[in-house]
Protein backbone atom coordinates (compact mmCIF):
# COMPACT_ATOMS: atom_id res chain seq x y z
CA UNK A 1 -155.65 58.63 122.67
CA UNK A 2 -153.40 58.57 119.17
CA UNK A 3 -153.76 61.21 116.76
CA UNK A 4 -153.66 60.67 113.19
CA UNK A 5 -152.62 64.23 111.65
CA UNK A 6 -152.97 64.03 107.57
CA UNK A 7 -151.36 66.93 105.44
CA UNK A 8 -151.44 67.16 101.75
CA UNK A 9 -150.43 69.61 99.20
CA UNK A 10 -149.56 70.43 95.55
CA UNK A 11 -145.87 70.80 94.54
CA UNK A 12 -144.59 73.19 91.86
CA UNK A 13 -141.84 71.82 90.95
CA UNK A 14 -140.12 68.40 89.78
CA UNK A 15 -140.34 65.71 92.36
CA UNK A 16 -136.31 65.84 92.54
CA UNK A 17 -136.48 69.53 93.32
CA UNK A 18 -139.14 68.38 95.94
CA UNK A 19 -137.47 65.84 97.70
CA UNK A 20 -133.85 67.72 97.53
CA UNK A 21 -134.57 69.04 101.20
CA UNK A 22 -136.24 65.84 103.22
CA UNK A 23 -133.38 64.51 105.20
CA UNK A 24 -132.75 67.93 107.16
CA UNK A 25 -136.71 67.86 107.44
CA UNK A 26 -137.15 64.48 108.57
CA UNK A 27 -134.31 64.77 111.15
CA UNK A 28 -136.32 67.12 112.91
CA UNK A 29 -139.27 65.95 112.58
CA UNK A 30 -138.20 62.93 113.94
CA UNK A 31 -137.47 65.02 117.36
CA UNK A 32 -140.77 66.03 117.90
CA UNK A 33 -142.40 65.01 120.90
CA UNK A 34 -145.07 62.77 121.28
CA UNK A 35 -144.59 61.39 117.30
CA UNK A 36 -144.57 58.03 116.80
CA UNK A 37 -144.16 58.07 113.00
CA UNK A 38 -144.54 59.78 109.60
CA UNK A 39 -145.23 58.52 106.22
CA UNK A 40 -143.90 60.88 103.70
CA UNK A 41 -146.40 60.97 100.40
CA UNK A 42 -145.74 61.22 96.84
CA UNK A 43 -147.87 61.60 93.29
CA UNK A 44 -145.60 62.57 91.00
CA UNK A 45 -148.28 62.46 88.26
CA UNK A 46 -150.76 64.91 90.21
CA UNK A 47 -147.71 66.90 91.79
CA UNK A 48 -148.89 66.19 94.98
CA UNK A 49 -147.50 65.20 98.25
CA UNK A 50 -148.29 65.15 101.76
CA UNK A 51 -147.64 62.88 105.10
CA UNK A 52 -149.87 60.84 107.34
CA UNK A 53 -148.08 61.73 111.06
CA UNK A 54 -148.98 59.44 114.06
CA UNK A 55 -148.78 61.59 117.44
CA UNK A 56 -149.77 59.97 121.01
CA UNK A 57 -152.17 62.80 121.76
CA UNK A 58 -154.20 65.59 120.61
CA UNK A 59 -152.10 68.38 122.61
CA UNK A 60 -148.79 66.82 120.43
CA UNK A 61 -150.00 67.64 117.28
CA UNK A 62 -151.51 70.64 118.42
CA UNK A 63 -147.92 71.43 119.52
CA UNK A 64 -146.61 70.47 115.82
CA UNK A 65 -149.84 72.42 114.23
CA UNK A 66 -148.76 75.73 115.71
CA UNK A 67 -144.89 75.20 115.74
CA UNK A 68 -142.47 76.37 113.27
CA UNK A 69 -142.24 73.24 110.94
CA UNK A 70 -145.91 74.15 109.80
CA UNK A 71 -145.09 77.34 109.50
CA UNK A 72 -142.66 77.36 107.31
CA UNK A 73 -144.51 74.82 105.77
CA UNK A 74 -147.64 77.79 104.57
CA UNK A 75 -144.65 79.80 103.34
CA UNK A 76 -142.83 77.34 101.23
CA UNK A 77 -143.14 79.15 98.11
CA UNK A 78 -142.72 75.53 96.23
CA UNK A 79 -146.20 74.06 98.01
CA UNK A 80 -150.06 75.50 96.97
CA UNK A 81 -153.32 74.16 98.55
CA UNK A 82 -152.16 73.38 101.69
CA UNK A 83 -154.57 71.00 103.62
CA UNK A 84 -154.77 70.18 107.31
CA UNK A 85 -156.71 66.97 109.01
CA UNK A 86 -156.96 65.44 112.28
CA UNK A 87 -158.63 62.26 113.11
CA UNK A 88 -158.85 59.91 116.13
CA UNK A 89 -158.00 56.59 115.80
CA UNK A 90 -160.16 53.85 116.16
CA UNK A 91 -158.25 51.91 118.18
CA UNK A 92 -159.92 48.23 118.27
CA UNK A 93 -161.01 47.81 115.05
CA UNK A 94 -157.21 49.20 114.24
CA UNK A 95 -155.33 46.59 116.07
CA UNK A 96 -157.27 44.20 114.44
CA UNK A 97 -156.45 45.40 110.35
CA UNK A 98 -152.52 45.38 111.99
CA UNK A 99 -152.71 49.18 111.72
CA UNK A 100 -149.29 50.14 113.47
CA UNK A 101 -150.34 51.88 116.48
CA UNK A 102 -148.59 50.51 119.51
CA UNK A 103 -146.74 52.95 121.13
CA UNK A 104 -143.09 54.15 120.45
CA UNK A 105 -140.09 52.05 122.08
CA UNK A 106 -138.73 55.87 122.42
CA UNK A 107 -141.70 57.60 123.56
């Protein structure tokens, strides 16, 4: 069943500053398994930011959860109020809003 993971935090510094390290980031986030896709989030007004992560299972993002990526993640001395979600995702009612759910062409 899909996973929905949903992190948010506060940023400390200028969104520049904040972006300036994404496209190692998102190369290897792109690797993990079971992830079909990640939305990257930005409020430069609130200095917040986050991502909403699609995985194909709960044991993938309990993989991501406890890897290293998250863990650096709590360290980044750039990032406060760290918060952590999972949901299930309502699959029928989904499909039928268009929510982009099908599975990965690489998975």
């Amino acid at each position: 069943m899909p996973q929905l993971l949903q992190i948010n935090y506060k940023f400390t510094v200028s969104r520049a500053e904040f972006e300036s390290g994404f496209d190692a980031i998102a190369a290897e986030i792109a690797k993990l398994p079971g992830l079909r896709w990640k939305i990257w989030l930005a409020n430069e007004a609130e200095s917040s930011g986050g991502g909403i992560y699609l995985f194909d299972d709960d044991e993938s993002v309990r993989a991501y959860l406890d890897g290293p990526i998250v863990a650096a993640l709590k360290l980044y001395p750039i990032l406060t109020d760290l918060s952590v979600k999972v949901f299930s995702v309502l699959e029928e009612p989904t499909a039928v809003t268009r929510g982009p759910i099908e599975e990965s062409a690489t998975a």
